[in-house]
N, C-alpha and C. Protein backbone atom coordinates (compact mmCIF):
# COMPACT_ATOMS: atom_id res chain seq x y z
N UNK A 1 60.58 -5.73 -48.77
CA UNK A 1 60.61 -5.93 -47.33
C UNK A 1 59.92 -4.73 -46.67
N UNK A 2 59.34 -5.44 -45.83
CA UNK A 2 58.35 -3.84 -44.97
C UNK A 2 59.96 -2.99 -44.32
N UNK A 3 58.92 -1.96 -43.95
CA UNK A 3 60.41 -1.12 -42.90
C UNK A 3 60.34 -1.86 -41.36
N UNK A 4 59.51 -1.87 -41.08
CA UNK A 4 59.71 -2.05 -40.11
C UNK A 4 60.73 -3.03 -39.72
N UNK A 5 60.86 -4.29 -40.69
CA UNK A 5 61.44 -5.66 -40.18
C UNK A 5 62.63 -4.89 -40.67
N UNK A 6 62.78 -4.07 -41.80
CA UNK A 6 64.25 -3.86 -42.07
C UNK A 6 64.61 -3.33 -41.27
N UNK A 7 64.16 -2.51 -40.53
CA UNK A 7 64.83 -1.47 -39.16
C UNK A 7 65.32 -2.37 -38.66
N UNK A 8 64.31 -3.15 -37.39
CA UNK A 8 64.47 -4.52 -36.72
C UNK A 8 66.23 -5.45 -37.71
N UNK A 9 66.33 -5.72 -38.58
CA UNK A 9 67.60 -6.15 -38.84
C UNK A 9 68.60 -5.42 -39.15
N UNK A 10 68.52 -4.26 -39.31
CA UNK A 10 69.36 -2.77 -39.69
C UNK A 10 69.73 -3.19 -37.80
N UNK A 11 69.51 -2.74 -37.53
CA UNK A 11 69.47 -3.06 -35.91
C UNK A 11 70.18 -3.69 -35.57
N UNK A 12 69.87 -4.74 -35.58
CA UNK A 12 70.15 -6.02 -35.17
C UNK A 12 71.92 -6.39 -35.41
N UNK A 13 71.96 -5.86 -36.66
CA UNK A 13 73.25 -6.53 -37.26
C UNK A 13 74.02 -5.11 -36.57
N UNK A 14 73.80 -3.80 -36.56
CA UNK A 14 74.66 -3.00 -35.83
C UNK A 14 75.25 -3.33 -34.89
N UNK A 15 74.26 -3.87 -33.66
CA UNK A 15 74.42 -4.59 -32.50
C UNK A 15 75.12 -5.07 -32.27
N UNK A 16 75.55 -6.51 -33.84
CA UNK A 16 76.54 -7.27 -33.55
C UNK A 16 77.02 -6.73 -33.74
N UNK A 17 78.17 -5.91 -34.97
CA UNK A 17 78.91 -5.40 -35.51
C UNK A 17 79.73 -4.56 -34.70
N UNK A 18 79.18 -3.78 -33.63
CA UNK A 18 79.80 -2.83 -32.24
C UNK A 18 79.07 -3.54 -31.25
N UNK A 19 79.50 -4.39 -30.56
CA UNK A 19 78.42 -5.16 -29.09
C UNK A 19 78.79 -4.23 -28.00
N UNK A 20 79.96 -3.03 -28.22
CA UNK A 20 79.88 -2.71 -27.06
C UNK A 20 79.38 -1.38 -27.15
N UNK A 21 78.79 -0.80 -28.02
CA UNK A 21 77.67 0.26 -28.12
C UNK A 21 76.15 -0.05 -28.19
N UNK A 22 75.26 -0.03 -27.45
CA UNK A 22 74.04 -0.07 -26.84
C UNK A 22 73.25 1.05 -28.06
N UNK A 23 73.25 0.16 -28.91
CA UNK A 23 72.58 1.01 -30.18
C UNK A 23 71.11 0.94 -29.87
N UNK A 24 70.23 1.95 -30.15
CA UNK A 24 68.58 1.82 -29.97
C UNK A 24 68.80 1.39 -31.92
N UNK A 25 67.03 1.25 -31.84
CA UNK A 25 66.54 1.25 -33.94
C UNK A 25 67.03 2.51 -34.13
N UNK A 26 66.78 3.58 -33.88
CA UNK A 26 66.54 4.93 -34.36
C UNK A 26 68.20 5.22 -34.32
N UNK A 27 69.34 4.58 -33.85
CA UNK A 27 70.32 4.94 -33.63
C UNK A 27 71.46 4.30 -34.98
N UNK A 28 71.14 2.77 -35.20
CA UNK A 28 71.32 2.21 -36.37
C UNK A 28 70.70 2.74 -37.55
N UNK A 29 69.62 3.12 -37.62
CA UNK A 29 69.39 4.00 -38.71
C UNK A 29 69.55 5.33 -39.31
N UNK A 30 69.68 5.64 -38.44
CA UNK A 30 70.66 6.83 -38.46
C UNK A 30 72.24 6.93 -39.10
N UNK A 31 72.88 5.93 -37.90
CA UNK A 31 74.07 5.22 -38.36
C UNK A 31 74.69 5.18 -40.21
N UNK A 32 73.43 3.99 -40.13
CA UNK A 32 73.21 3.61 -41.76
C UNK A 32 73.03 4.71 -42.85
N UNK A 33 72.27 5.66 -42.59
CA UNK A 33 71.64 6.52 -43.62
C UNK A 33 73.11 7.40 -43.46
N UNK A 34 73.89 7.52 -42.55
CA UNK A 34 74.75 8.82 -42.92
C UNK A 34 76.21 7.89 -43.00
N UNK A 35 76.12 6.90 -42.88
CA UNK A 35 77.69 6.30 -43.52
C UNK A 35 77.56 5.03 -44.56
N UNK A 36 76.46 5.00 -44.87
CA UNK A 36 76.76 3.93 -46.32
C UNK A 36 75.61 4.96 -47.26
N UNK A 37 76.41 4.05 -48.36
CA UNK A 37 75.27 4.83 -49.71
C UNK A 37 74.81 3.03 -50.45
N UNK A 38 73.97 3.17 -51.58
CA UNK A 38 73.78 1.72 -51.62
C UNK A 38 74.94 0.59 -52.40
N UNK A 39 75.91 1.61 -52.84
CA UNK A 39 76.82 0.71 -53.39
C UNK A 39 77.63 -0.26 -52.56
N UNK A 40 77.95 1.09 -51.58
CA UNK A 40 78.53 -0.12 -50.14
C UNK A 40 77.61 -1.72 -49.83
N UNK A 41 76.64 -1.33 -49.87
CA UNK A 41 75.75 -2.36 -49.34
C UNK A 41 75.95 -3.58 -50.53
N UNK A 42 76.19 -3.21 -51.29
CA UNK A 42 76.47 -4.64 -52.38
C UNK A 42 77.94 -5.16 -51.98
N UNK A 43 79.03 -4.33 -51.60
CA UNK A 43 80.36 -4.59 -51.72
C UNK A 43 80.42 -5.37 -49.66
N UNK A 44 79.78 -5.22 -48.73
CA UNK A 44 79.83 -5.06 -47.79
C UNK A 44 78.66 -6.31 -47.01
N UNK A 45 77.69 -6.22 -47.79
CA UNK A 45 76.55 -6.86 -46.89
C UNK A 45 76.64 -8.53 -48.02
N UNK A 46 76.92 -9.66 -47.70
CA UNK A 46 76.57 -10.58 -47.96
C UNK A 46 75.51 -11.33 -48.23
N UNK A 47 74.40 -11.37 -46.92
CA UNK A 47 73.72 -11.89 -46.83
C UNK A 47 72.56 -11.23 -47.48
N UNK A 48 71.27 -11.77 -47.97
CA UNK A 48 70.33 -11.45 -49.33
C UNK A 48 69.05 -10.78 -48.15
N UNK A 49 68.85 -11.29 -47.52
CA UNK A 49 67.82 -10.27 -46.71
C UNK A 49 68.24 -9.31 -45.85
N UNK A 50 69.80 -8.98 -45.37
CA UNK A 50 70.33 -8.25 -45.07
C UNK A 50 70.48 -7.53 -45.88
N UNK A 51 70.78 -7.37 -46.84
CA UNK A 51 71.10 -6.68 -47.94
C UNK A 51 69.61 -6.01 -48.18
N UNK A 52 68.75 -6.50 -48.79
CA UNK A 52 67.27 -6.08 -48.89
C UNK A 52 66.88 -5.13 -47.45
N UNK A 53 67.47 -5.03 -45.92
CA UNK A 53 66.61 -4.48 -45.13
C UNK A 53 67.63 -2.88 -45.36
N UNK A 54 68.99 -2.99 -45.45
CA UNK A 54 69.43 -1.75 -45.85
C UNK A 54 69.22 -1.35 -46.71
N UNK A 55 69.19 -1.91 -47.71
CA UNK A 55 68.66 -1.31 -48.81
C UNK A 55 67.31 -0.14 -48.67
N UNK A 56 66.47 -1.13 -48.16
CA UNK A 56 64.26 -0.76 -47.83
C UNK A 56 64.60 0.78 -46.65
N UNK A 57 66.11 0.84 -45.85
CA UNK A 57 65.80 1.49 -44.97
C UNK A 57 66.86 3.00 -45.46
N UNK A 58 67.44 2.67 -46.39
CA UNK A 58 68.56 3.34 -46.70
C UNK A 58 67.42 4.61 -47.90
N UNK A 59 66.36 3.72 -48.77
CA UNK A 59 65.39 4.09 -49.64
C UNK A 59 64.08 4.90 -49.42
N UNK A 60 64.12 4.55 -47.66
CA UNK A 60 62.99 5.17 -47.40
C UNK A 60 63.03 6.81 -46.89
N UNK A 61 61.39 7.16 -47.02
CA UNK A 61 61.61 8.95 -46.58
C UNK A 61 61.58 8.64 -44.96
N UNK A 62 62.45 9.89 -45.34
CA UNK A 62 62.58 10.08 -43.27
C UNK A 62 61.62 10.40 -42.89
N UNK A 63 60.12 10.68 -43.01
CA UNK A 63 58.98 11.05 -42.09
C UNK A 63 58.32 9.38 -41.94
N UNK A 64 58.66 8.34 -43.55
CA UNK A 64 57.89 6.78 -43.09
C UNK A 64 59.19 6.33 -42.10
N UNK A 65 60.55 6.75 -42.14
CA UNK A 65 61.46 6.32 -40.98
C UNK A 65 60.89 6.77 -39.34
N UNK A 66 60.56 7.83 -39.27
CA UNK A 66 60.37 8.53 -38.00
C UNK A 66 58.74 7.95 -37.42
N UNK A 67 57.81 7.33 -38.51
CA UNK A 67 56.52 7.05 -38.33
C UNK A 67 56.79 5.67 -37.70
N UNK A 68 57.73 4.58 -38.19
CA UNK A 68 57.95 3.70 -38.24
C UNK A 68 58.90 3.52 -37.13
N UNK A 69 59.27 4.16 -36.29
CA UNK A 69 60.37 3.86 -34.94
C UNK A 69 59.07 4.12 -33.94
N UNK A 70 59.04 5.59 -34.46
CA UNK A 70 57.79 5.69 -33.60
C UNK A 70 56.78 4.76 -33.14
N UNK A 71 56.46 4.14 -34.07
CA UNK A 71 55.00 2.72 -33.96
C UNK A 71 56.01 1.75 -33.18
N UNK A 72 57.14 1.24 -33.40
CA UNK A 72 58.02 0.41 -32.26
C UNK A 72 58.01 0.99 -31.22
N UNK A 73 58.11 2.63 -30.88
CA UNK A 73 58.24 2.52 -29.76
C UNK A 73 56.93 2.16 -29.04
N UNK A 74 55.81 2.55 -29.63
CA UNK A 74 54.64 2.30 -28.50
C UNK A 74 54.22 1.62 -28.77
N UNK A 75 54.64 0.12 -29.28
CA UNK A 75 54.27 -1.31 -29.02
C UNK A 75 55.35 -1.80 -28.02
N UNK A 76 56.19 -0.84 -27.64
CA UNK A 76 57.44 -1.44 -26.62
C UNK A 76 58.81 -2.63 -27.44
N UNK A 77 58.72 -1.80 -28.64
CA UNK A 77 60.18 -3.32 -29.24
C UNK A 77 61.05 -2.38 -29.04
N UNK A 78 61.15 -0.88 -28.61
CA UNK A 78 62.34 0.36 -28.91
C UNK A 78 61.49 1.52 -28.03
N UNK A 79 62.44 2.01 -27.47
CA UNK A 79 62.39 3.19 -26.53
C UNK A 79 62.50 4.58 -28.10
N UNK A 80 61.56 5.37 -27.35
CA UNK A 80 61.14 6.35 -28.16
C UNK A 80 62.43 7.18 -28.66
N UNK A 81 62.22 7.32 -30.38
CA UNK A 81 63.28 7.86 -31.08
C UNK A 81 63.78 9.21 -30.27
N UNK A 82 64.68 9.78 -29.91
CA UNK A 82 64.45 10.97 -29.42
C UNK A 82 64.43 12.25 -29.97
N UNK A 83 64.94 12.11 -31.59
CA UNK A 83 65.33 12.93 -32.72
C UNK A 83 64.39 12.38 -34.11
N UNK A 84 63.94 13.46 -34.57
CA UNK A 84 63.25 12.91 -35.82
C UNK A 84 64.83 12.46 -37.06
N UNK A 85 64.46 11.67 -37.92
CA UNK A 85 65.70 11.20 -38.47
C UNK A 85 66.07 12.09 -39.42
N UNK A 86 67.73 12.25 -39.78
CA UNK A 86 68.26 13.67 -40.44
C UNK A 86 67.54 13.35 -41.51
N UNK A 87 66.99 14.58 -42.37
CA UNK A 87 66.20 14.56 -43.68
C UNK A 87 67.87 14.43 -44.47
């Protein structure tokens, strides 16, 4: 799975998961990278392309994470990361 779409559903499913926190991408990924590791994601995530976008986003280096919010933000799908992501 590219990153990008995994962000985009890394996202997405945060969203639902807390509806009443106003998560940005860069905020779910974040999220993700510092409270699951990938075992959770087998015991936790059900669904098979859900599973695959944490996985792609959980795997990736934080400079293709920070390149990759970045390019959302200035196509306008996400307001600009404001923090490069924790190494």
């Amino acid at each position: 799975m590219d990153l990008p779409t995994a962000i985009e559903l890394v996202a997405e499913d945060t969203r639902t998961e807390a509806p009443d926190t106003p998560y940005t991408n860069s905020d779910a990924v974040q999220l993700a990278r510092r409270e699951l590791v990938m075992d959770d994601i087998y015991a936790v995530v059900a669904d098979t392309a859900l599973r695959d976008a944490y996985r792609t986003v959980l795997a990736a280096e934080p400079d293709d994470l920070t390149a990759a919010l970045e390019e959302q933000a200035q196509i306008g799908e996400q307001d600009p990361a404001e923090e490069e992501i924790e190494r």
